[in-house]
N, C-alpha and C. Protein backbone atom coordinates (compact mmCIF):
# COMPACT_ATOMS: atom_id res chain seq x y z
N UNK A 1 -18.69 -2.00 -1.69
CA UNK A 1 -18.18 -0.65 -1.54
C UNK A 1 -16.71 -0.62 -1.98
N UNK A 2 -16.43 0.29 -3.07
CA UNK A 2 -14.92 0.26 -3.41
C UNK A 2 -14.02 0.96 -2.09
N UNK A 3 -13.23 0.73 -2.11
CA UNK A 3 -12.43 1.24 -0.82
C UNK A 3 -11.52 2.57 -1.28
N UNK A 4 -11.19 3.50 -0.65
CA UNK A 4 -10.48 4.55 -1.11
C UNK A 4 -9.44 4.29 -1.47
N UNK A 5 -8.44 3.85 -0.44
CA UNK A 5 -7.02 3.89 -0.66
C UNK A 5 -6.77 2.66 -1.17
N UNK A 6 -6.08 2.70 -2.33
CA UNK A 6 -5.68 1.07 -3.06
C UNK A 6 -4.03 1.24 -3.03
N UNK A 7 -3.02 -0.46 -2.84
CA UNK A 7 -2.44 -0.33 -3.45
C UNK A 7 -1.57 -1.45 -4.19
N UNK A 8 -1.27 -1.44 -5.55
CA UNK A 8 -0.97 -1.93 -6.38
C UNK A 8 0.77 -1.82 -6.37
N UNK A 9 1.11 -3.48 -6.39
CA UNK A 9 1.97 -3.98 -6.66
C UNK A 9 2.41 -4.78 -7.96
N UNK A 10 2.93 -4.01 -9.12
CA UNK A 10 3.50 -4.14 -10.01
C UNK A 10 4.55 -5.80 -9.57
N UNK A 11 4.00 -6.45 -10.69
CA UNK A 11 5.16 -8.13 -10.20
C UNK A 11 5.94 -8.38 -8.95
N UNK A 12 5.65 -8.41 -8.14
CA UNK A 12 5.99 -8.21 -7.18
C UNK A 12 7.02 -9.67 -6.68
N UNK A 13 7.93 -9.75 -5.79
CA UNK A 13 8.91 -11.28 -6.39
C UNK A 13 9.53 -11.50 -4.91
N UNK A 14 9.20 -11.08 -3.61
CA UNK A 14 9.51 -11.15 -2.56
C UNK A 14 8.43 -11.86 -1.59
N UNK A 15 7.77 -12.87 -1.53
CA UNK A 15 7.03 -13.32 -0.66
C UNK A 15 6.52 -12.44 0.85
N UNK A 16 7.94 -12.50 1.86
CA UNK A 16 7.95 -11.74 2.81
C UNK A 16 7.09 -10.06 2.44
N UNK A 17 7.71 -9.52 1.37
CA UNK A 17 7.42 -8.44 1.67
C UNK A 17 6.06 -8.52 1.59
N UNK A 18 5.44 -9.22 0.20
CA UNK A 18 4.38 -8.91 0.24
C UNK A 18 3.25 -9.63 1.14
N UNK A 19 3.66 -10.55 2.34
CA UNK A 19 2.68 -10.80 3.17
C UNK A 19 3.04 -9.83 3.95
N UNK A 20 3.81 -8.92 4.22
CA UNK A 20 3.53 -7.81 5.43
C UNK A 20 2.88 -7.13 4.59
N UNK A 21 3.08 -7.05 3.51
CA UNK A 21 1.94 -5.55 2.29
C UNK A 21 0.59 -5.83 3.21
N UNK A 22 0.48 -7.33 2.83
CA UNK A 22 -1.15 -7.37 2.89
C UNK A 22 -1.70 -6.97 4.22
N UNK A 23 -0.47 -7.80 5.64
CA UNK A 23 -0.70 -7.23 6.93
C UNK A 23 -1.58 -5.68 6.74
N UNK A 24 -0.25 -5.13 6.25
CA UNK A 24 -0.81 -3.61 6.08
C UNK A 24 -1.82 -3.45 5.64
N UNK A 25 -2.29 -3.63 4.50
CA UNK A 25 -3.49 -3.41 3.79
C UNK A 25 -4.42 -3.90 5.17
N UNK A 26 -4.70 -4.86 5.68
CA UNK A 26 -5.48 -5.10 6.25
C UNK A 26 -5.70 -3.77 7.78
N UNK A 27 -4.41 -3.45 8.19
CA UNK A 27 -4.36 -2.31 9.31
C UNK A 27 -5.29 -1.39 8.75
N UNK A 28 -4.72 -1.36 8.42
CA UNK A 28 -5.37 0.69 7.19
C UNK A 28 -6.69 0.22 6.51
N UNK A 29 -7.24 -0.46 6.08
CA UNK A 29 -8.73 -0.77 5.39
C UNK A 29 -8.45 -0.57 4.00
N UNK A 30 -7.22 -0.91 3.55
CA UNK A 30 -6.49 -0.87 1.85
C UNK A 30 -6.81 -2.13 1.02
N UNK A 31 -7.70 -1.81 0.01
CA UNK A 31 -7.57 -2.80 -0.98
C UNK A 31 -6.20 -3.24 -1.63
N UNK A 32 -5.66 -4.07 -1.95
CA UNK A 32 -4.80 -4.53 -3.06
C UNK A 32 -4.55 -5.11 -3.95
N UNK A 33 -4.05 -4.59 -4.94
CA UNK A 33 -3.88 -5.66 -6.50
C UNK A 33 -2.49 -5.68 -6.77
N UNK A 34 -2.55 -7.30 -6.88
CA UNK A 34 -1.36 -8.21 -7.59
C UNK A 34 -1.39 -7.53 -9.03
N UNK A 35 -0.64 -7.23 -9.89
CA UNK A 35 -0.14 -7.48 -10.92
C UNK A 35 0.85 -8.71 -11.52
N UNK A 36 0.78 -9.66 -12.28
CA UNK A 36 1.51 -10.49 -12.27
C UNK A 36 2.12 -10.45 -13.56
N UNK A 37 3.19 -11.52 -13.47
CA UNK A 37 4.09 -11.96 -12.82
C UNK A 37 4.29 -12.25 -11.60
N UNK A 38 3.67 -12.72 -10.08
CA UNK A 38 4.05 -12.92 -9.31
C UNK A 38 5.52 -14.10 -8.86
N UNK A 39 6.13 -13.04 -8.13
CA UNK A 39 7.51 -14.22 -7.91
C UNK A 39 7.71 -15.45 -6.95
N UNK A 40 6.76 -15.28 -6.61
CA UNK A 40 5.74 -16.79 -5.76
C UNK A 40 4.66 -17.34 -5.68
N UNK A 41 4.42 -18.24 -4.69
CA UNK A 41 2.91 -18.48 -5.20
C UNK A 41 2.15 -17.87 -3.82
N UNK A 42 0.66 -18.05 -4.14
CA UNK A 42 0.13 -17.13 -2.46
C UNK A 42 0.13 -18.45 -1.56
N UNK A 43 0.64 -19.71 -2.18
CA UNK A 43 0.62 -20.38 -0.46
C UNK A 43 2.09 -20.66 -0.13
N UNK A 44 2.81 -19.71 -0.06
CA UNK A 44 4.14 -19.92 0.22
C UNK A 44 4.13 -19.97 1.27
N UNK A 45 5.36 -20.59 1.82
CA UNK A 45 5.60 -20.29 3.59
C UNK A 45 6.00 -19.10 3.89
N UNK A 46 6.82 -18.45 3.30
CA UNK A 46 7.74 -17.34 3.43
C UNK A 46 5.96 -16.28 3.76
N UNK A 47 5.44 -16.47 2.57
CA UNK A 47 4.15 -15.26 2.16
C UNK A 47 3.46 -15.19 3.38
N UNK A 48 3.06 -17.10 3.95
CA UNK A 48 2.18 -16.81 5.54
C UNK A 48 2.29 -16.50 6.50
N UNK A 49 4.10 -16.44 6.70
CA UNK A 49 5.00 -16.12 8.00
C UNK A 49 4.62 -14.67 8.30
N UNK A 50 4.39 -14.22 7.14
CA UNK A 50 4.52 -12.81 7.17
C UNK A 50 2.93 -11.97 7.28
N UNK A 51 2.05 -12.39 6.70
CA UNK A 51 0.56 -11.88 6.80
C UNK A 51 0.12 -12.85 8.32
N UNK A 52 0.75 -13.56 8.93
CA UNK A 52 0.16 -14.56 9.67
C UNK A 52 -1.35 -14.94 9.53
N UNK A 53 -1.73 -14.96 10.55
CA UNK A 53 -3.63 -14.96 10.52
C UNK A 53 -4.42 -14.48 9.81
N UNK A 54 -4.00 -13.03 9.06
CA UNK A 54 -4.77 -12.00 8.36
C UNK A 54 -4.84 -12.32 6.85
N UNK A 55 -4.65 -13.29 6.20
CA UNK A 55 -5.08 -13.41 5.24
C UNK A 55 -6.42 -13.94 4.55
N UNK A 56 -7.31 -14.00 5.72
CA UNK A 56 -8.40 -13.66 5.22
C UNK A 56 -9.44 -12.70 5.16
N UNK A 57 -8.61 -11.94 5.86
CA UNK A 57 -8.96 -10.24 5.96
C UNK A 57 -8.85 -9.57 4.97
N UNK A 58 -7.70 -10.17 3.76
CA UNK A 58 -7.13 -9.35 2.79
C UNK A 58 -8.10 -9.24 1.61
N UNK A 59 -8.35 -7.98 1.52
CA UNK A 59 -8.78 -7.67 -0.04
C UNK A 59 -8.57 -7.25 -1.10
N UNK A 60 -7.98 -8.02 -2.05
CA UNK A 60 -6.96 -8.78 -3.08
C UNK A 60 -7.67 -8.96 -4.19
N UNK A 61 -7.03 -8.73 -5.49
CA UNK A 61 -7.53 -9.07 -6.48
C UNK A 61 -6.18 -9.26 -7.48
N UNK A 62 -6.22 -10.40 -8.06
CA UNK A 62 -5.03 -10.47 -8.79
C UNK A 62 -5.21 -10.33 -10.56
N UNK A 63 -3.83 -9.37 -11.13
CA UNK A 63 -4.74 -9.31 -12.70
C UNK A 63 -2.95 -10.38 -13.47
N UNK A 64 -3.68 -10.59 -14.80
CA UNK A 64 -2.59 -11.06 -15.40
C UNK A 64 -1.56 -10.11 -15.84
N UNK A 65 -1.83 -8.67 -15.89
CA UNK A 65 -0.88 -8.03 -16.56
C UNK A 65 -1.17 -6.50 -16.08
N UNK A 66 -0.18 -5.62 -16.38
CA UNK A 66 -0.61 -4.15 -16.47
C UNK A 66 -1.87 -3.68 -17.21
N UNK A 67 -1.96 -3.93 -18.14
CA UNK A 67 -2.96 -3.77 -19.04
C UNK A 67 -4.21 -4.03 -18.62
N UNK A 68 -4.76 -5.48 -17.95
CA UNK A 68 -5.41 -5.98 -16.95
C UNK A 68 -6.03 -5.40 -16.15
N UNK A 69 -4.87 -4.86 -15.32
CA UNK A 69 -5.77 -4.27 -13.92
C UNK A 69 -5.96 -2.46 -14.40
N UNK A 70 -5.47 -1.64 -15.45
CA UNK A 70 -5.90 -1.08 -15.86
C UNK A 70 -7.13 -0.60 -16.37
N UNK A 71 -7.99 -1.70 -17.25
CA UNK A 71 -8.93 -2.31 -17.88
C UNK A 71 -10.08 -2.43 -16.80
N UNK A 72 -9.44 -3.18 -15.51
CA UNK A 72 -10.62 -3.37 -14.80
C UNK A 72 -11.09 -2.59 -14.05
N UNK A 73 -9.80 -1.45 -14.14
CA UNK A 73 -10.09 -0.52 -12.80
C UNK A 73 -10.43 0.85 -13.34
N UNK A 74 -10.47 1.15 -14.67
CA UNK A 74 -10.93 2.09 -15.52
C UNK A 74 -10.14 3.39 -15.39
N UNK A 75 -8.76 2.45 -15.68
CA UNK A 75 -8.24 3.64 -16.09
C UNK A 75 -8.11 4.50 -15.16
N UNK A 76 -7.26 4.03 -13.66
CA UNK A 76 -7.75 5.23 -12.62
C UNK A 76 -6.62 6.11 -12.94
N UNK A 77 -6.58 7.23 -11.67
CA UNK A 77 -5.17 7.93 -11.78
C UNK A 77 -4.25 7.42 -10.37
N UNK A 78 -3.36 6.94 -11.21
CA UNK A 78 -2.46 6.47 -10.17
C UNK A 78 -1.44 7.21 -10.05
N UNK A 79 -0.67 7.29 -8.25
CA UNK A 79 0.79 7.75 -8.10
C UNK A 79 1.67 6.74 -7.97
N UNK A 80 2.93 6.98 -8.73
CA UNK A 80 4.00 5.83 -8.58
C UNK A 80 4.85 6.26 -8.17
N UNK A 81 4.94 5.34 -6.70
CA UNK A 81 6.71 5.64 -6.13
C UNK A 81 7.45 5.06 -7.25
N UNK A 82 8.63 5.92 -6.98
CA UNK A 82 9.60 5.79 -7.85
C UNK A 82 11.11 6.47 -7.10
N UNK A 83 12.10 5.77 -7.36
CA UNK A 83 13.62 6.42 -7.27
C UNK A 83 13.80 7.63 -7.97
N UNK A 84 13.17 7.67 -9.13
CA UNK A 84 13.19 8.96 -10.00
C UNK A 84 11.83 9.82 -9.80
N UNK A 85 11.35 9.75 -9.18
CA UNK A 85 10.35 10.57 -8.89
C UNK A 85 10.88 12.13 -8.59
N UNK A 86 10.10 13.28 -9.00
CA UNK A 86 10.34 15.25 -8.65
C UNK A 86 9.70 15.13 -7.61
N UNK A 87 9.22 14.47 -6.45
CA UNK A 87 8.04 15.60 -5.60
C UNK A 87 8.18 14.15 -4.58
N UNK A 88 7.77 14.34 -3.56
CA UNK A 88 7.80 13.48 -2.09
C UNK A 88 5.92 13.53 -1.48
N UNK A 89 5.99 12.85 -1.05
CA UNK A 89 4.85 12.63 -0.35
C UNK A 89 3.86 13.75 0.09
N UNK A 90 4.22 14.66 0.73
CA UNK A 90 3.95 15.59 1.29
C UNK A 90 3.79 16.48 0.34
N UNK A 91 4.06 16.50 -1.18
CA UNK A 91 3.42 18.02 -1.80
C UNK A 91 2.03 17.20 -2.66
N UNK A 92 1.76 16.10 -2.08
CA UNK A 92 0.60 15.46 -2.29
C UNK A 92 -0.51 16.01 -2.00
N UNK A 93 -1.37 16.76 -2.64
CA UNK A 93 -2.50 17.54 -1.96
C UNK A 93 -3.79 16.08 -1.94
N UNK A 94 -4.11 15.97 -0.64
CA UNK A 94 -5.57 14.71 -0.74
C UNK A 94 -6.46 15.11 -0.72
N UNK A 95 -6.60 16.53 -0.24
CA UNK A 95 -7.78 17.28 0.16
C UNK A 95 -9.25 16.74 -0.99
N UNK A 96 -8.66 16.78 -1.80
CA UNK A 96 -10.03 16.64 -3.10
C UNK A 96 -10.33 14.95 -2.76
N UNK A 97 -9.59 14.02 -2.18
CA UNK A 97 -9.98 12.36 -1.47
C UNK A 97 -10.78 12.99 -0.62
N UNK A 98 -10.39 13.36 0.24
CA UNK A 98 -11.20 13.82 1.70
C UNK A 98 -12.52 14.09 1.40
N UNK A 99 -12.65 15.33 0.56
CA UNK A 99 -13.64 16.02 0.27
C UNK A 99 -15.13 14.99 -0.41
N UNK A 100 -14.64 14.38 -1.43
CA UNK A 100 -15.07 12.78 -2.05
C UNK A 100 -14.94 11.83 -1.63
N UNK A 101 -14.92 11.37 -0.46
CA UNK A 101 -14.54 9.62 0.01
C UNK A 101 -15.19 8.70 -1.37
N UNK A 102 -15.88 9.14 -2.37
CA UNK A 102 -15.76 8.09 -3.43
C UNK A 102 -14.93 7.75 -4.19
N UNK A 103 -13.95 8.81 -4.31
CA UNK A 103 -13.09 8.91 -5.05
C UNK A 103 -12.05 8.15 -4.74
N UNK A 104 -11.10 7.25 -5.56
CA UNK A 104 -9.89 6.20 -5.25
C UNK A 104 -9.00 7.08 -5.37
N UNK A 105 -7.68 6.14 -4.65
CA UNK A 105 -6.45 6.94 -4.48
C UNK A 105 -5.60 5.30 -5.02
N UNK A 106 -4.67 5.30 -5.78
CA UNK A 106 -4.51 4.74 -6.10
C UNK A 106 -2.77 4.34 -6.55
N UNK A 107 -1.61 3.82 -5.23
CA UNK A 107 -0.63 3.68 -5.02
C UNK A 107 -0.13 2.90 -6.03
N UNK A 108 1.06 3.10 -6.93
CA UNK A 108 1.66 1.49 -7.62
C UNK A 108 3.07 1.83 -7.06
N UNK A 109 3.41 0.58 -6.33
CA UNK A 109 5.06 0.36 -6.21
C UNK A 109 5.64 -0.77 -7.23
N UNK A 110 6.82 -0.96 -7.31
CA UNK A 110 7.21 -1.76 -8.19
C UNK A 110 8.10 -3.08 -7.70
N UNK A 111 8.10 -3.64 -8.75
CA UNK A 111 9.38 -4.85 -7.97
C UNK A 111 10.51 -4.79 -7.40
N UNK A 112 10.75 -5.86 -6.46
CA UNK A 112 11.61 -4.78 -5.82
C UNK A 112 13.13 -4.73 -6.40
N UNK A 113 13.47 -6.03 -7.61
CA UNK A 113 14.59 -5.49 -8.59
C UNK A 113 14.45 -4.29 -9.00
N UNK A 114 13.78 -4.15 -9.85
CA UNK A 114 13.96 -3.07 -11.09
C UNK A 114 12.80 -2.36 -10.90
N UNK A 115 11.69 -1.95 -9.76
CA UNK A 115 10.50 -1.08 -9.92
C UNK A 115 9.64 -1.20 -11.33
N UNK A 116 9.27 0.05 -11.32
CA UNK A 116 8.09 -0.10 -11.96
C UNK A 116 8.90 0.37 -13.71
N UNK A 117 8.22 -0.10 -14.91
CA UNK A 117 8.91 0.11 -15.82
C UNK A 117 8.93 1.61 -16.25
N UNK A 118 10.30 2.00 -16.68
CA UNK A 118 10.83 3.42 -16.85
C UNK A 118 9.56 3.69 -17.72
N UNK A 119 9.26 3.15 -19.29
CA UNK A 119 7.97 3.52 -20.02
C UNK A 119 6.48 4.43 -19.17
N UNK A 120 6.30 3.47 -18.08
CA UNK A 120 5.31 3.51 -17.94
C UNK A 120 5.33 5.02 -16.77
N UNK A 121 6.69 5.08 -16.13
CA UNK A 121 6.99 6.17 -15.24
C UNK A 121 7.54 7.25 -16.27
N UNK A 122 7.52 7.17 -17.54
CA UNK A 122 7.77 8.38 -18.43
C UNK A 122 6.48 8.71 -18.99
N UNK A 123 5.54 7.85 -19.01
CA UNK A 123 4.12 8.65 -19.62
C UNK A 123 3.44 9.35 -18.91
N UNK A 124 3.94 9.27 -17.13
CA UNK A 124 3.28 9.59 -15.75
C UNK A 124 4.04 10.58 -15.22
N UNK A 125 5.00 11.09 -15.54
CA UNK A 125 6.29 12.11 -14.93
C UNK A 125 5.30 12.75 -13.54
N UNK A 126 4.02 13.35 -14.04
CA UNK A 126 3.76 14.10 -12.80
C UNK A 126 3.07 13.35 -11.81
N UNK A 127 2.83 12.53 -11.86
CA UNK A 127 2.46 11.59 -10.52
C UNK A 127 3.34 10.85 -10.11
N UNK A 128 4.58 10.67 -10.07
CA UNK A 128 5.46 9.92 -9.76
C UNK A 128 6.34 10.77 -9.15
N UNK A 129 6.59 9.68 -7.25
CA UNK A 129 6.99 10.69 -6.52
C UNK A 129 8.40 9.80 -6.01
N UNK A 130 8.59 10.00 -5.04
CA UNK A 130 9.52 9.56 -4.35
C UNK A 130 9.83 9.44 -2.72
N UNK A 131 10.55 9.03 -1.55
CA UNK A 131 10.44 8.77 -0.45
C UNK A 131 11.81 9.47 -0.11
N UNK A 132 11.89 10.67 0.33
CA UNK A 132 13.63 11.21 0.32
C UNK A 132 13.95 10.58 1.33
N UNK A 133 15.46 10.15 1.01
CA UNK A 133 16.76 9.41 1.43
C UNK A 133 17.71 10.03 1.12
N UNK A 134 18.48 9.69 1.75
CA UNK A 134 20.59 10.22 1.52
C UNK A 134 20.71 9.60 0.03
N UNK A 135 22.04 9.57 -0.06
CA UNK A 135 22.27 9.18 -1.40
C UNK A 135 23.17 7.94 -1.35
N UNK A 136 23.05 7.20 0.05
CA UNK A 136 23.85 6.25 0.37
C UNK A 136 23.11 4.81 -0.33
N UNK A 137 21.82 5.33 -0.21
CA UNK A 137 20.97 3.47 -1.14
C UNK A 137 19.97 3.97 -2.31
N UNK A 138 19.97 3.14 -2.88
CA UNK A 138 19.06 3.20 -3.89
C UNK A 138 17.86 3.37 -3.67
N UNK A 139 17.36 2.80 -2.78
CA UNK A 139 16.11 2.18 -2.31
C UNK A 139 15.49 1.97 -0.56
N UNK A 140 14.80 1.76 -0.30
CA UNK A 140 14.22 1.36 0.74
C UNK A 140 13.02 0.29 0.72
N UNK A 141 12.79 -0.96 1.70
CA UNK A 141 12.41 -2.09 1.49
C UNK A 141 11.02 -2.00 1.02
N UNK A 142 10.53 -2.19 0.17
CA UNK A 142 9.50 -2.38 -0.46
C UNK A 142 8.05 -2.26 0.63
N UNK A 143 8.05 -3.19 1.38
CA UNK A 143 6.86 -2.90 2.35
C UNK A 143 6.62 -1.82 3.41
N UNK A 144 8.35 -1.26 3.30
CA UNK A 144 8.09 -0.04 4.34
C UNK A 144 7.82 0.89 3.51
N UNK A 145 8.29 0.89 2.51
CA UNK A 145 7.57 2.19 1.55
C UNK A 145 6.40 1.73 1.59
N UNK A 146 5.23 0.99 1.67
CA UNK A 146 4.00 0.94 1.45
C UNK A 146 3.33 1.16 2.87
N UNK A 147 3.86 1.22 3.77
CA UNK A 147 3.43 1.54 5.49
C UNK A 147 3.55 3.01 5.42
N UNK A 148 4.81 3.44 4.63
CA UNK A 148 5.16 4.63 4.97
C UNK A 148 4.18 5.95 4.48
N UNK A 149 3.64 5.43 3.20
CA UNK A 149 3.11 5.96 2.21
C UNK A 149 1.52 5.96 2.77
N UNK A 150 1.31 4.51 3.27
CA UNK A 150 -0.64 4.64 3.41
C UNK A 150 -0.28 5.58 5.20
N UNK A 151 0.73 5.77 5.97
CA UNK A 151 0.36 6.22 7.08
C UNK A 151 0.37 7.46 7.04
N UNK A 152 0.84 8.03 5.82
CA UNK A 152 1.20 9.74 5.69
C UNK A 152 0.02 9.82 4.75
N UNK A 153 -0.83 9.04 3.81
CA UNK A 153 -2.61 9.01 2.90
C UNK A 153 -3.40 9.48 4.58
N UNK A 154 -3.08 8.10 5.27
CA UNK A 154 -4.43 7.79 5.98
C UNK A 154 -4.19 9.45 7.10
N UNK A 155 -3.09 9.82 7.64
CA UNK A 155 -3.00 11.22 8.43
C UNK A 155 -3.63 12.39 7.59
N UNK A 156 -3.55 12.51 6.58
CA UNK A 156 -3.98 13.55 5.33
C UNK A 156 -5.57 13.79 5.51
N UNK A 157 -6.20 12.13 5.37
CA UNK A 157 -7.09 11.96 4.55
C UNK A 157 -8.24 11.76 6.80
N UNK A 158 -7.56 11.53 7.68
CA UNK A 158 -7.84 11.73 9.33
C UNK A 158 -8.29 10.42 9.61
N UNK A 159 -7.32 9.47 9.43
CA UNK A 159 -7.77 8.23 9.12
C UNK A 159 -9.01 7.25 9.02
N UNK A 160 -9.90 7.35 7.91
CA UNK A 160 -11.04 7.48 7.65
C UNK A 160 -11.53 5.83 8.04
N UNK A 161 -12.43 5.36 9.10
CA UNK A 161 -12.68 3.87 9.23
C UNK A 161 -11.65 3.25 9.83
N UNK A 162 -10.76 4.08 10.87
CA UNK A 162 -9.88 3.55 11.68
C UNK A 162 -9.90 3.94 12.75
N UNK A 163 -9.81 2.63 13.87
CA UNK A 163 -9.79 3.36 15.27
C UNK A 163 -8.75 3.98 15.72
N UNK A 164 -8.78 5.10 16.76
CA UNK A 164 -7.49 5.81 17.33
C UNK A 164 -7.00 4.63 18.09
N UNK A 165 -8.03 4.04 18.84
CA UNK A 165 -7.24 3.51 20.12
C UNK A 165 -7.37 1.76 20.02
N UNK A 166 -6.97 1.05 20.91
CA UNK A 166 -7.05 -0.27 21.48
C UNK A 166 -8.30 -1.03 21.07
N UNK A 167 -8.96 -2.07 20.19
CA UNK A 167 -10.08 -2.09 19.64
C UNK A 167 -10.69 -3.03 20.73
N UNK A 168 -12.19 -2.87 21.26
CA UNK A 168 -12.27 -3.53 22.19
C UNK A 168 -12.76 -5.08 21.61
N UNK A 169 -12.59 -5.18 20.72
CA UNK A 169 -12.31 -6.81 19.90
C UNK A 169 -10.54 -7.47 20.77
N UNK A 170 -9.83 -6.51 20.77
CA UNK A 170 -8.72 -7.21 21.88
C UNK A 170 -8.63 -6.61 23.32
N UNK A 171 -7.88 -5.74 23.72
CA UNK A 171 -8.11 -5.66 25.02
C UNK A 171 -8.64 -4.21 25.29
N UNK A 172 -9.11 -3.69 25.07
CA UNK A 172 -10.04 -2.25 24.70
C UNK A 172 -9.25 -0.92 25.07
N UNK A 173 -10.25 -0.08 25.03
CA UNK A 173 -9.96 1.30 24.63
C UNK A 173 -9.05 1.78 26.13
N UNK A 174 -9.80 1.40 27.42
CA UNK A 174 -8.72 1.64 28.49
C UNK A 174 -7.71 0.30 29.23
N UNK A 175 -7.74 -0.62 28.54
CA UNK A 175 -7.05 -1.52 28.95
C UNK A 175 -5.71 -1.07 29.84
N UNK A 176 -5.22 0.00 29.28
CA UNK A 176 -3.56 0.41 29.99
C UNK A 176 -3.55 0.93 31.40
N UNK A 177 -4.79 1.70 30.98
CA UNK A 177 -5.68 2.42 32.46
C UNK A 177 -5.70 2.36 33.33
N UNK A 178 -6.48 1.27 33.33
CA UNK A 178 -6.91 -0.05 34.56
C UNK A 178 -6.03 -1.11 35.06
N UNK A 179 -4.38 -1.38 33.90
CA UNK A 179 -3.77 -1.99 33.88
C UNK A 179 -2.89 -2.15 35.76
N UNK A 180 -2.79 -3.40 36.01
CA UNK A 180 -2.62 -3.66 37.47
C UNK A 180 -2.15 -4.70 37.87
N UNK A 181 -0.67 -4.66 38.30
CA UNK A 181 0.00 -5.38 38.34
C UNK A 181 -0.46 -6.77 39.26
N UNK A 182 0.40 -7.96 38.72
CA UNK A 182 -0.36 -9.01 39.81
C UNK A 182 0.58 -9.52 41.06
């Protein structure tokens, strides 16, 4: 079963960030694709500190190039955060995801030097958005834009294959409830 919400990391060169990516991916039920260049390897220390346990939860696919995961993924329509992005999250209409759960949604962030290449964010002008901020940073850390982004998809979209509450795989749905001091 392809998964709705994907998201794609353009060369990505931060270990840390991207084992919390995958954390994430794994919260939310998000596929993800490497694009490489990767700026580490996947058995780094830095990479496991950060996905801890959940990396075999992760569903990952790594391509050699842009072109690559393009090719394999047929050409989807993707949105790219971007610094230069016209439009923010929110004038994102998902309704037509919702309506289709077959249909992919399909995130690219970029490295976290230099993002995603200007070329490829000039052939895309209208899908390329942005995360408003002051004008004090350039940027914001790479994995929180990708938390920030699938938690404002997955609210849109009524978080589709996610529990509201406490999963009773750990301490369940009324655990707090019942909770009683010793």
């Amino acid at each position: 079963m392809t998964k709705q919400v994907n998201v794609v990391l353009f060369e990505p060169e931060i270990p840390a960030n991207t084992g919390n990516i995958m954390r994430t991916c794994v919260g939310f039920n998000v596929k993800l694709h490497l694009i490489q260049p990767l700026g580490f390897k996947l058995d780094d220390a830095h990479l496991r500190r950060a996905h801890l346990d959940y990396f075999k939860d992760v569903d990952f696919t790594i391509y050699d190039n842009l072109d690559d995961f393009l090719e394999k993924n047929n050409n989807p329509e993707i949105y790219y955060l971007t610094r230069y992005g016209h439009i923010s999250p929110d004038m994102i209409d998902f309704k037509p995801y919702k309506e289709d759960s077959n249909k992919p949604i399909y995130f690219m962030f970029g490295r976290e030097s230099t993002g995603i290449p200007y070329k490829v964010l000039h052939e895309h002008l209208d899908h390329c958005f942005r995360i408003p901020t002051t004008d004090k940073i350039r940027s914001l850390n790479l994995s929180n834009c990708v938390a920030m982004v699938l938690f404002y998809t997955m609210s849109q979209l009524n978080y589709p294959n996610l529990i509201r509450h406490e999963p009773d795989t750990f301490k369940g749905e009324n655990f707090i409830d019942n909770y009683k001091e010793e």
